[in-house]
C-alpha atoms as a PDB file:
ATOM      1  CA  UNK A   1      71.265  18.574 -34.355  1.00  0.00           C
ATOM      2  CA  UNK A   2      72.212  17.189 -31.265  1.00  0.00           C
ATOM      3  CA  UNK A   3      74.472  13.312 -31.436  1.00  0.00           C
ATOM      4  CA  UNK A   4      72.701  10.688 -30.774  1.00  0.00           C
ATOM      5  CA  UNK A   5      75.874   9.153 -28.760  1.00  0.00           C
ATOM      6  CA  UNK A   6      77.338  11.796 -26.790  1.00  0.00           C
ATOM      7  CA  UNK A   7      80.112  10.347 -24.477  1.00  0.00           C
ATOM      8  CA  UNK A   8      81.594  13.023 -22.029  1.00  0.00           C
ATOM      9  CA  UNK A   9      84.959  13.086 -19.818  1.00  0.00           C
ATOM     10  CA  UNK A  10      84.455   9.101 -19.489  1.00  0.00           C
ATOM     11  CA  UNK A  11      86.745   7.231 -16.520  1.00  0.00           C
ATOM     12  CA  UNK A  12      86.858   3.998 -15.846  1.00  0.00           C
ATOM     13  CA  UNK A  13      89.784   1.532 -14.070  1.00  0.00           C
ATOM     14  CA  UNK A  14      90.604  -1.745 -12.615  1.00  0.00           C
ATOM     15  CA  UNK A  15      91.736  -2.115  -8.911  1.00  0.00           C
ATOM     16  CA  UNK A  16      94.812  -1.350 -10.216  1.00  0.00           C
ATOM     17  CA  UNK A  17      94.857   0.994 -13.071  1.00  0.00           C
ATOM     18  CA  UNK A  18      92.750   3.713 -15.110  1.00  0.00           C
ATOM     19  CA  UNK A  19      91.291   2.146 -18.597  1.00  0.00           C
ATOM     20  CA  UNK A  20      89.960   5.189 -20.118  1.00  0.00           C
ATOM     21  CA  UNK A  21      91.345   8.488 -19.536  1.00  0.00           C
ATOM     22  CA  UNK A  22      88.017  11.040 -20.018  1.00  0.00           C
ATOM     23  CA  UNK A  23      87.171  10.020 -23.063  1.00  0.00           C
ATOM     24  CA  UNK A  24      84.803  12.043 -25.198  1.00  0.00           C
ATOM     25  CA  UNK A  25      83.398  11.966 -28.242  1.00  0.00           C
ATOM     26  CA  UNK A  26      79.967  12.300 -30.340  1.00  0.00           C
ATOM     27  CA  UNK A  27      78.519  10.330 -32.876  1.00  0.00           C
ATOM     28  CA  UNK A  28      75.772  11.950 -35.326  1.00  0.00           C
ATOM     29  CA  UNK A  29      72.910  10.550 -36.805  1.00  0.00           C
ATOM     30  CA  UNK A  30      73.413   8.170 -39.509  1.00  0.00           C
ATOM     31  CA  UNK A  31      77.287   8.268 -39.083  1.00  0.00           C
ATOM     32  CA  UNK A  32      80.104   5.755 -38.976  1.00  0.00           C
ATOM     33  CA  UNK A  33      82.453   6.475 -36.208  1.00  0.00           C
ATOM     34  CA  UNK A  34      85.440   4.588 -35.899  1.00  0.00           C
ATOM     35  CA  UNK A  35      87.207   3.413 -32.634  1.00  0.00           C
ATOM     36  CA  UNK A  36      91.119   3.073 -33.683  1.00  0.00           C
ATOM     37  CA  UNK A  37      93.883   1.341 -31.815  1.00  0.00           C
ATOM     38  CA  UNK A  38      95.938  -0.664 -30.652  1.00  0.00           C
ATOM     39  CA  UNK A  39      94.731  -3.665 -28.338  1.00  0.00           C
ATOM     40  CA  UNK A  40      94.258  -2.193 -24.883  1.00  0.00           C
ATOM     41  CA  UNK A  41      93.607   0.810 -26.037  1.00  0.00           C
ATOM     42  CA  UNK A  42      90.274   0.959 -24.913  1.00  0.00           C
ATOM     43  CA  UNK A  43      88.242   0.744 -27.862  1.00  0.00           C
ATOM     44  CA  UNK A  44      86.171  -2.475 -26.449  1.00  0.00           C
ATOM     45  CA  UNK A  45      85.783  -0.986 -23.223  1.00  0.00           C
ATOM     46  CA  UNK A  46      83.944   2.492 -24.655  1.00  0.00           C
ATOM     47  CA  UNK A  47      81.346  -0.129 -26.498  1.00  0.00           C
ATOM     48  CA  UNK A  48      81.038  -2.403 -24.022  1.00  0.00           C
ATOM     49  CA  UNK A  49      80.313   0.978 -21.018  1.00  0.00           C
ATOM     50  CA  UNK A  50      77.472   2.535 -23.562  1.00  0.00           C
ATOM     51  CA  UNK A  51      76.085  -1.505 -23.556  1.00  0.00           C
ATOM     52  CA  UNK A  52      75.964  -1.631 -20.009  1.00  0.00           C
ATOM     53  CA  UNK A  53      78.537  -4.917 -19.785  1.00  0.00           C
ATOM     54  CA  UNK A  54      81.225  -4.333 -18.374  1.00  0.00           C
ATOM     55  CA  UNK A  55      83.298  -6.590 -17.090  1.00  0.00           C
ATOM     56  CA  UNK A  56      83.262  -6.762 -13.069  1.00  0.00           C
ATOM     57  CA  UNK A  57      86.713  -5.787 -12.346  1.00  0.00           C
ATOM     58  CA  UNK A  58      86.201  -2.458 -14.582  1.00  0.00           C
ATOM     59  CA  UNK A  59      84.033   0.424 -12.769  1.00  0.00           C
ATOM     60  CA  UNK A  60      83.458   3.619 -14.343  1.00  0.00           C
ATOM     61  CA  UNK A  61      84.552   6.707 -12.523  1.00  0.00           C
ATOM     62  CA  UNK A  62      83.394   9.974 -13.964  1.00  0.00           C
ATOM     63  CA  UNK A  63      81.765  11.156 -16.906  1.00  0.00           C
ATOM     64  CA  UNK A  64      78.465  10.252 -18.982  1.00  0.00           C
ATOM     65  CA  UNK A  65      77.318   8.526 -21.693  1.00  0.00           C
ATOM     66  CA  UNK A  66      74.057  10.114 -23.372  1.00  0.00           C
ATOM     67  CA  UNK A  67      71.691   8.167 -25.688  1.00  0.00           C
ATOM     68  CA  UNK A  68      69.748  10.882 -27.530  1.00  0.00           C
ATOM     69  CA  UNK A  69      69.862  12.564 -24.301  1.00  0.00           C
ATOM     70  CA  UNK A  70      69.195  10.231 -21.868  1.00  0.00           C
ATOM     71  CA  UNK A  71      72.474   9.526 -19.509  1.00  0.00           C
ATOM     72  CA  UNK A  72      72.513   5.517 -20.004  1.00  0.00           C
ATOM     73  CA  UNK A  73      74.797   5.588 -16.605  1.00  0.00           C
ATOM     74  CA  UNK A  74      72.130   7.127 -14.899  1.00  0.00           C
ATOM     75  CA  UNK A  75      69.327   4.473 -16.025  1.00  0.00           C
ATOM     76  CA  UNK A  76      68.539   1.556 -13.915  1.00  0.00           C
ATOM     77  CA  UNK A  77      69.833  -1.725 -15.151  1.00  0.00           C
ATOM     78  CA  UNK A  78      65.940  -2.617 -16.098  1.00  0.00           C
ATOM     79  CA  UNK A  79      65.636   0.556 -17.927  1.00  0.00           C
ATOM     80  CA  UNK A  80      68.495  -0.100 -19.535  1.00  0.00           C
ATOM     81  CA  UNK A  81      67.954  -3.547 -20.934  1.00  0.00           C
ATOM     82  CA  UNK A  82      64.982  -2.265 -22.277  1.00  0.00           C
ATOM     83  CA  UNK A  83      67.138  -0.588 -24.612  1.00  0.00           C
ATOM     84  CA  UNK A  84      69.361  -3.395 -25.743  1.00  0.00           C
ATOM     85  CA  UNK A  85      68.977  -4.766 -28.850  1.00  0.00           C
ATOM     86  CA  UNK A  86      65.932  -2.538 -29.419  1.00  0.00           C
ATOM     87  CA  UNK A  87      67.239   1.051 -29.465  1.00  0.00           C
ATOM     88  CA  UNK A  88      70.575   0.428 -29.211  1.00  0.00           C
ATOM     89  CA  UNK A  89      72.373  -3.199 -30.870  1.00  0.00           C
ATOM     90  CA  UNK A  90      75.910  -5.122 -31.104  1.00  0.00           C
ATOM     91  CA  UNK A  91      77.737  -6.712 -33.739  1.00  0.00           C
ATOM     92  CA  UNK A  92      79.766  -9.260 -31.505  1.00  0.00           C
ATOM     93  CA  UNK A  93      83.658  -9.951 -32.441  1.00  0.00           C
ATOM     94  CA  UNK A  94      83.274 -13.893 -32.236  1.00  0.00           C
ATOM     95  CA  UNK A  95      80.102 -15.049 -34.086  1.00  0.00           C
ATOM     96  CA  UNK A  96      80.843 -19.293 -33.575  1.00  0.00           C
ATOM     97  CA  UNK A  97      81.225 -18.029 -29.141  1.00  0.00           C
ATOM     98  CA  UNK A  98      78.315 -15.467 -29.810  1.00  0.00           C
ATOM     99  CA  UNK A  99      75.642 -18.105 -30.857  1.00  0.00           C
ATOM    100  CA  UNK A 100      74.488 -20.397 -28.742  1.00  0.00           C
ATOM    101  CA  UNK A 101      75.647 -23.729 -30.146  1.00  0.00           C
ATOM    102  CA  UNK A 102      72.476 -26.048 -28.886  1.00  0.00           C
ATOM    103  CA  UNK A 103      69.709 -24.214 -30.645  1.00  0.00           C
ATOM    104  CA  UNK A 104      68.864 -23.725 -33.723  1.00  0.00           C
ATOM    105  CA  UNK A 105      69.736 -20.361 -35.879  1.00  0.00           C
ATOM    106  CA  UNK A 106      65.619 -19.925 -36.542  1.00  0.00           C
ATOM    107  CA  UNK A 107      64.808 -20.150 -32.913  1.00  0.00           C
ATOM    108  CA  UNK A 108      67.898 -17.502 -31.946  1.00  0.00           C
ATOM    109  CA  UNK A 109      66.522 -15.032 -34.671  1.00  0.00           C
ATOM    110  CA  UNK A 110      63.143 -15.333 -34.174  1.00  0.00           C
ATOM    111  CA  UNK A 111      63.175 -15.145 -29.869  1.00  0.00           C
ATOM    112  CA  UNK A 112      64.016 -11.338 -29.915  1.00  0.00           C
ATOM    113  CA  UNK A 113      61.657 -10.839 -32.411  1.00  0.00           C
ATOM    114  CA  UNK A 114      58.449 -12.845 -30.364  1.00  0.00           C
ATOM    115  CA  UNK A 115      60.077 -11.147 -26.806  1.00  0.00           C
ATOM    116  CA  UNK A 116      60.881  -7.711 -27.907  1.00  0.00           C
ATOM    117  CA  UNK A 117      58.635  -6.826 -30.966  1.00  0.00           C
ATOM    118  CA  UNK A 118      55.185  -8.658 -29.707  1.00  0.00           C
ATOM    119  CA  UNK A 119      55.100 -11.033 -33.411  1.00  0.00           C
ATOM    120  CA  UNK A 120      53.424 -14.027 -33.523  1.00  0.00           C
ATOM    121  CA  UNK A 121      55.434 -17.328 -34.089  1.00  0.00           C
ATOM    122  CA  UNK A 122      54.864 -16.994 -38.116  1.00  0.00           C
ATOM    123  CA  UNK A 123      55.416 -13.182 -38.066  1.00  0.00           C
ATOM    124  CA  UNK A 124      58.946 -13.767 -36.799  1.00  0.00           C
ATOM    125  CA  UNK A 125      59.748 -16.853 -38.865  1.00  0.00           C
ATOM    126  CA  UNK A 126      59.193 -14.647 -42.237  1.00  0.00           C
ATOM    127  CA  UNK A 127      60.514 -11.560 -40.952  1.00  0.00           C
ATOM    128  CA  UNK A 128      63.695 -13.637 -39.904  1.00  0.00           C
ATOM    129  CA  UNK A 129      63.358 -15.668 -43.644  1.00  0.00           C
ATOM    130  CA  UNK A 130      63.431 -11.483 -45.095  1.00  0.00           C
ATOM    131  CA  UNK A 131      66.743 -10.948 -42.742  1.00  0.00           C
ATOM    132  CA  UNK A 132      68.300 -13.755 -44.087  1.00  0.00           C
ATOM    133  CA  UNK A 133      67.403 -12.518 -47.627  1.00  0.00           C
ATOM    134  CA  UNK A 134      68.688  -9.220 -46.644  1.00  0.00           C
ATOM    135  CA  UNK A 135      72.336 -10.320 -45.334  1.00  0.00           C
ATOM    136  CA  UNK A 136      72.323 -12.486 -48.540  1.00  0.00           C
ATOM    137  CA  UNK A 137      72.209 -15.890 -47.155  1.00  0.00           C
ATOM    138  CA  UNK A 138      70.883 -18.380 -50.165  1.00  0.00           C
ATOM    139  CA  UNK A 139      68.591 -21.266 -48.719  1.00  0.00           C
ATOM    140  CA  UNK A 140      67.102 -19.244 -45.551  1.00  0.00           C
ATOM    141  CA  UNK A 141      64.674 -21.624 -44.904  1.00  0.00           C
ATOM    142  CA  UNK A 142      67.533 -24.168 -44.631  1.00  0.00           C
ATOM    143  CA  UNK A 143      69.907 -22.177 -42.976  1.00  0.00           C
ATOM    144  CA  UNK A 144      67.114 -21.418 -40.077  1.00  0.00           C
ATOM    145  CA  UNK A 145      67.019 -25.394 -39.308  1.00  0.00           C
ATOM    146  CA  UNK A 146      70.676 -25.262 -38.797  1.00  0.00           C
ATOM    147  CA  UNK A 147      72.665 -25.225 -35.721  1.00  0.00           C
ATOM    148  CA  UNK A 148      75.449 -22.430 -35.979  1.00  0.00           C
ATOM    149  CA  UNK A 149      78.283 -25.021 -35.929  1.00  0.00           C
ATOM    150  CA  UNK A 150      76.853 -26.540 -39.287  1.00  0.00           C
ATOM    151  CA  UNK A 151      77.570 -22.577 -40.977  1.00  0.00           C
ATOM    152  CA  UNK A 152      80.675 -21.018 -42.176  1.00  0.00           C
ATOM    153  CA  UNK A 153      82.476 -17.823 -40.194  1.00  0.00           C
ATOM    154  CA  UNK A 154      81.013 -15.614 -42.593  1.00  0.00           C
ATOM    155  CA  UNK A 155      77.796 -17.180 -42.382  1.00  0.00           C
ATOM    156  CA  UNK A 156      77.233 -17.142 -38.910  1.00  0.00           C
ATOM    157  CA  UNK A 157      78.436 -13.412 -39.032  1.00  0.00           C
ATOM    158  CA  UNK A 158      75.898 -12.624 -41.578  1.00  0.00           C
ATOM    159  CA  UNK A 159      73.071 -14.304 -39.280  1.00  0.00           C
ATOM    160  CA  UNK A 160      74.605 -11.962 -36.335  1.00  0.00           C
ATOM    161  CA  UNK A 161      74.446  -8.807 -38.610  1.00  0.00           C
ATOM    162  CA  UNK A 162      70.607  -9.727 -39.113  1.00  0.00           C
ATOM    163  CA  UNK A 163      70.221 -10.374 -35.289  1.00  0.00           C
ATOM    164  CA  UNK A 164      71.381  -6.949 -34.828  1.00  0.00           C
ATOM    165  CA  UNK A 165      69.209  -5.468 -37.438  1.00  0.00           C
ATOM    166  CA  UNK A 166      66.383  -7.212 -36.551  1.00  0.00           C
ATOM    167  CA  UNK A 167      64.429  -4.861 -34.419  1.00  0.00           C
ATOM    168  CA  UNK A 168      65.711  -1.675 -36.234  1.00  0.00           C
ATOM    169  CA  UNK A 169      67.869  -0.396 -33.753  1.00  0.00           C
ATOM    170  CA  UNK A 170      69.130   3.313 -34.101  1.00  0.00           C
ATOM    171  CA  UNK A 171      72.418   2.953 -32.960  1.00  0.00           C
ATOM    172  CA  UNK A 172      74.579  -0.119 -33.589  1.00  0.00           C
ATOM    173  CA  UNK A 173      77.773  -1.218 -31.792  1.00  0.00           C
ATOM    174  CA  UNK A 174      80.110  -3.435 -34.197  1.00  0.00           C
ATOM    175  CA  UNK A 175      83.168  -4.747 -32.290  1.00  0.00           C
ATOM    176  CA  UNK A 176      85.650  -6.069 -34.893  1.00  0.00           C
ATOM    177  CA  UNK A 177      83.190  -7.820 -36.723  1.00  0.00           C
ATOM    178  CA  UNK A 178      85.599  -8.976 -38.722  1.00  0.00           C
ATOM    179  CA  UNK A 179      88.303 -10.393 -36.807  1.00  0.00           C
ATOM    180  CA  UNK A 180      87.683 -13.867 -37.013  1.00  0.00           C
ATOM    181  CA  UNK A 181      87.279 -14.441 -41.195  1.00  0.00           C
ATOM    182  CA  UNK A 182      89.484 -14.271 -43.932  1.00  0.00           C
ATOM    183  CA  UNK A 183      90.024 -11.411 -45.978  1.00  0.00           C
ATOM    184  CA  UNK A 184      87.987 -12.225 -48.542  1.00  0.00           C
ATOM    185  CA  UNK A 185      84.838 -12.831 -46.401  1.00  0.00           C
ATOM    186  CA  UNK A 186      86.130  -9.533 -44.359  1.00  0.00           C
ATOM    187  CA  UNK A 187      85.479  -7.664 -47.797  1.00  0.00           C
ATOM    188  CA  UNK A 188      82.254  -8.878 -48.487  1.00  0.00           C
ATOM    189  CA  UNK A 189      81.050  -8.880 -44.310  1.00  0.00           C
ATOM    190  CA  UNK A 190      82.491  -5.011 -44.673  1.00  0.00           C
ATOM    191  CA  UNK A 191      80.279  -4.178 -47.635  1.00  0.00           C
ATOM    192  CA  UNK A 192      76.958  -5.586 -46.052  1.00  0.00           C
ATOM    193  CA  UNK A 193      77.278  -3.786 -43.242  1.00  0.00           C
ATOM    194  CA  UNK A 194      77.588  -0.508 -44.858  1.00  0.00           C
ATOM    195  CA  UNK A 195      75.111  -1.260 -47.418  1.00  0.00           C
ATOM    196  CA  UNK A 196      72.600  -2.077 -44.457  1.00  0.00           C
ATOM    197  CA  UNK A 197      73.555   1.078 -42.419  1.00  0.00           C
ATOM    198  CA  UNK A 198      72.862   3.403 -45.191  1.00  0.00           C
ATOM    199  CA  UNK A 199      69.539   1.492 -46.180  1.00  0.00           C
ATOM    200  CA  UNK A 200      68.260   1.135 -42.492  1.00  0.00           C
ATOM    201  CA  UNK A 201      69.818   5.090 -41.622  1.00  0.00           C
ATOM    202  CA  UNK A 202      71.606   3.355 -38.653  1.00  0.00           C
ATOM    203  CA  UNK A 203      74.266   5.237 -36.521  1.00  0.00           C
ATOM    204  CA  UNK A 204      77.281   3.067 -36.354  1.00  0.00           C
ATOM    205  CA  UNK A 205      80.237   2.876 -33.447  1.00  0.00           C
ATOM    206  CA  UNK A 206      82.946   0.468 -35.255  1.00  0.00           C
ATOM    207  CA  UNK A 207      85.332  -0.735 -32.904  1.00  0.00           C
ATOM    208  CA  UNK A 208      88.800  -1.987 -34.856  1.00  0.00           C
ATOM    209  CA  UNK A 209      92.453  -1.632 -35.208  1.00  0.00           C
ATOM    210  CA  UNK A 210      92.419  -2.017 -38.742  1.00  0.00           C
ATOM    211  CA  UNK A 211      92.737   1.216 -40.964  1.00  0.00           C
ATOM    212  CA  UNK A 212      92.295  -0.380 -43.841  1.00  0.00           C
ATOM    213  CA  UNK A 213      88.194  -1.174 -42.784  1.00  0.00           C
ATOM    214  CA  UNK A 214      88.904   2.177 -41.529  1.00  0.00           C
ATOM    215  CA  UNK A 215      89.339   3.724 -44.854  1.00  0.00           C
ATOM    216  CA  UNK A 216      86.333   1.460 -46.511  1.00  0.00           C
ATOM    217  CA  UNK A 217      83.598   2.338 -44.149  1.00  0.00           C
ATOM    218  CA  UNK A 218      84.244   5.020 -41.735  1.00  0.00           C
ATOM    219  CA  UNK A 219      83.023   8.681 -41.844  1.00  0.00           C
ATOM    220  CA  UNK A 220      84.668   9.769 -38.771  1.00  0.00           C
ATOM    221  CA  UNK A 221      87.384   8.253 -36.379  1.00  0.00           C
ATOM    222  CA  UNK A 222      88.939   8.536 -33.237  1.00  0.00           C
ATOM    223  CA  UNK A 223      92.222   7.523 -32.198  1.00  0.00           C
ATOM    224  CA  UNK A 224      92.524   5.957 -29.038  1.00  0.00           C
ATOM    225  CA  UNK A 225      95.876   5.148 -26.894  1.00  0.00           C
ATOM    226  CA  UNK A 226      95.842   4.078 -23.326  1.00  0.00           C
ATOM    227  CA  UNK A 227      92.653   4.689 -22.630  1.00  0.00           C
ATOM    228  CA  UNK A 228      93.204   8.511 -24.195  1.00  0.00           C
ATOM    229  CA  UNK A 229      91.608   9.988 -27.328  1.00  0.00           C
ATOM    230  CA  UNK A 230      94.477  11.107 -29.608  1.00  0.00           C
ATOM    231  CA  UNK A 231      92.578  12.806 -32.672  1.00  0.00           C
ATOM    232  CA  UNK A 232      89.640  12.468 -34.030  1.00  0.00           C
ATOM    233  CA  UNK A 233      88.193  13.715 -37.202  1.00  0.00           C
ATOM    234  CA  UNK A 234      87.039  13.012 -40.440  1.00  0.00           C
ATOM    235  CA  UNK A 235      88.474   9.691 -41.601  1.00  0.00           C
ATOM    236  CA  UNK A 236      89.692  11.312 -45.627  1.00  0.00           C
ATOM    237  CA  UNK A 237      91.482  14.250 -43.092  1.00  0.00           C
ATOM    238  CA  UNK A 238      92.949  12.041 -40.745  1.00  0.00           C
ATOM    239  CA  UNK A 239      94.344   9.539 -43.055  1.00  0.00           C
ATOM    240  CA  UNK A 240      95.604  12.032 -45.437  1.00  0.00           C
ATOM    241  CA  UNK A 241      97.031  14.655 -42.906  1.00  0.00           C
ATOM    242  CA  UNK A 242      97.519  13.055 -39.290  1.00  0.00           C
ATOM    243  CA  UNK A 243      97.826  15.282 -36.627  1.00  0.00           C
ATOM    244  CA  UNK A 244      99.443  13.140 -33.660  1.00  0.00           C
ATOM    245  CA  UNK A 245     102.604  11.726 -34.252  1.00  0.00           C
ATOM    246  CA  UNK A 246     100.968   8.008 -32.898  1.00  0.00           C
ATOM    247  CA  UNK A 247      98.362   8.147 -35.533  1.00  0.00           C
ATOM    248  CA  UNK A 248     101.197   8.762 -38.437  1.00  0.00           C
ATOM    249  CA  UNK A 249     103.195   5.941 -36.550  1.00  0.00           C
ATOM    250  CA  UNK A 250     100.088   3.681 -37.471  1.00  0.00           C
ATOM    251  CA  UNK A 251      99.842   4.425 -40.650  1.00  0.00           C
ATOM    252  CA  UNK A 252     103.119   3.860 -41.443  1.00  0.00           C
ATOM    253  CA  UNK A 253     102.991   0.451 -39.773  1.00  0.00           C
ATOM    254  CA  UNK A 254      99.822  -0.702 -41.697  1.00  0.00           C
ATOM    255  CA  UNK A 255     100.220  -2.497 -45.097  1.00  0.00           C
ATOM    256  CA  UNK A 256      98.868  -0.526 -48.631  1.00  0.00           C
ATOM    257  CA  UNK A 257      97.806  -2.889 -50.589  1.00  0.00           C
ATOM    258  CA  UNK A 258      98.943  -0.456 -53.308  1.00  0.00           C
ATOM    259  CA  UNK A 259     102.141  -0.162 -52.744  1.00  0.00           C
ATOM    260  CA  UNK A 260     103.199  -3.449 -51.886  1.00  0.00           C
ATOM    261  CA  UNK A 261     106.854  -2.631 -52.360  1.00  0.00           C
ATOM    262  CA  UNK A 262     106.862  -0.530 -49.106  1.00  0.00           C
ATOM    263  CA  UNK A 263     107.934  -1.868 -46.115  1.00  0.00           C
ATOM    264  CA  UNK A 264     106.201  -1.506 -42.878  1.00  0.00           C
ATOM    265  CA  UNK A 265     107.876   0.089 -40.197  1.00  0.00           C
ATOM    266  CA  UNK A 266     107.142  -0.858 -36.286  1.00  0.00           C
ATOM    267  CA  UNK A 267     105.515   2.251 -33.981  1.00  0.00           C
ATOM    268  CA  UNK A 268     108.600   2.977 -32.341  1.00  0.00           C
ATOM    269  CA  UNK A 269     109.028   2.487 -28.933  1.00  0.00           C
ATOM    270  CA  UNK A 270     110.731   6.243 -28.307  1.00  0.00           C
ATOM    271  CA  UNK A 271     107.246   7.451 -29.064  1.00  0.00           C
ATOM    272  CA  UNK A 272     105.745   4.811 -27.111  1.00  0.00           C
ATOM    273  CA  UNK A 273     107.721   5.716 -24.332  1.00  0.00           C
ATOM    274  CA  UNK A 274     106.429   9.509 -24.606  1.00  0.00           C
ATOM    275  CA  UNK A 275     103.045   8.755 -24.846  1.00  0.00           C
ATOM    276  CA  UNK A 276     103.168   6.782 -21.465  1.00  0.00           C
ATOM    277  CA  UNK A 277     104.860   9.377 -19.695  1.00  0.00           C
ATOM    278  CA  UNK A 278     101.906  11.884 -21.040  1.00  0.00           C
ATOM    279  CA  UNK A 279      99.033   9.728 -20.012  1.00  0.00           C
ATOM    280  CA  UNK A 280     100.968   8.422 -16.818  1.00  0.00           C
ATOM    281  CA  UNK A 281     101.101   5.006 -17.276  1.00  0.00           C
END
């Protein structure tokens, strides 16, 4: 079977500076991957290239991104957008910046749904009433007269999980979802978006730097640094036998909840040092 995201050799830098280092990796059908790292690793910057929004100053340099086949560098930037949120859908970081603050949540649910899926104005006020339902928002009908500064962080997340269900996407791009609630929302946020990949079959590229979601959700990860994959694997291998001596350092650095006794000890910066020198930065 042939991965529906196939990313090969990927470049990409600044004026100044290479951001990814030929990246590649694949992502099956129906699979969690995980993107692990630190910040400025380069996690953001793999989603954001297979999206097609990159930032100005960033140009990719080599390398291709396939989308069940299809080389999205390649595509036109019409032929691409045609893509977006249809075929291919993101799970923003930030879900109060992500919204847009003067309209109402109904009418920013229910425009992709009248632009992109052809339903009438009724059709996409109860399909966005059953995405509601589905993300487990009580009062739908109340919550779709709202304006997204009148919802909670998890709330407003929940309404951008929907958004990015909404059109049954086969691949779905969730950039630290999470980042922005606390960790008892994160839990619950966590759990609906697995339960609504598994139901809906949806591939899923999670970006994050937490191996704890990690651990929860993830079937596969790669570990990025500098722009440079590390390892990647099966998330159970990984975590129980790292390979690279960075991934180990980042495990020992993140908190277990069941062992709360143990302290956490900083990546050093010997092996930071080393891994610089590799990737020549």
């Amino acid at each position: 079977m042939s991965p529906v995201i196939d990313i090969k050799n990927l470049s990409a830098r600044t004026a100044v500076s290479p951001i990814l280092r030929d990246v590649s990796l694949s992502v099956n059908a129906g699979e969690v991957m995980a993107l692990v790292g630190e910040s400025g690793a380069g996690k953001s910057t793999i989603a954001k290239a297979v999206l097609g929004i990159l930032p100005a100053g960033i140009k990719v340099t080599g390398g291709n991104i396939f989308f069940e086949g299809t080389d999205l560098l390649a595509l036109a930037p019409a032929k691409l957008r045609e893509l977006l949120g249809v075929r291919i859908a993101l799970i923003p970081q930030d879900p109060l910046t992500s919204l847009n603050p003067a309209r109402r949540i109904g009418d920013q649910l229910t425009d992709g749904l009248r632009l992109r899926a052809g339903l009438s104005r009724k059709a996409a006020f109860d399909r966005a009433l059953s995405l509601l339902n589905d993300v487990h928002i009580r009062e739908p009908e109340r919550v779709l007269q709202r304006y997204p500064h009148e919802l909670s962080g998890g709330m407003r997340q929940r309404v951008l999980i929907a958004q990015a269900f909404s059109l049954n996407p086969h691949v779905i791009i969730a950039d630290e979802p999470t980042t922005a609630l606390d960790v008892t929302v994160q839990k619950q946020v966590l759990r609906l978006i697995r339960d609504m990949q598994r139901e809906h079959r949806t591939t899923l590229l999670f970006v994050t730097h937490d191996l704890g979601v990690v651990a929860q959700i993830c079937d596969r990860m790669t570990v990025l640094y500098g722009g440079k994959v590390l390892e990647q694997g099966a998330t159970a291998e990984i975590l129980q036998n790292p390979q690279s001596p960075y991934t180990r350092a980042l495990l020992a650095a993140s908190p277990r909840y069941d062992q709360p006794e143990q302290s956490l000890k900083p990546v050093p910066e010997a092996l930071i040092a080393e891994l610089r020198r590799e990737i020549g930065m």
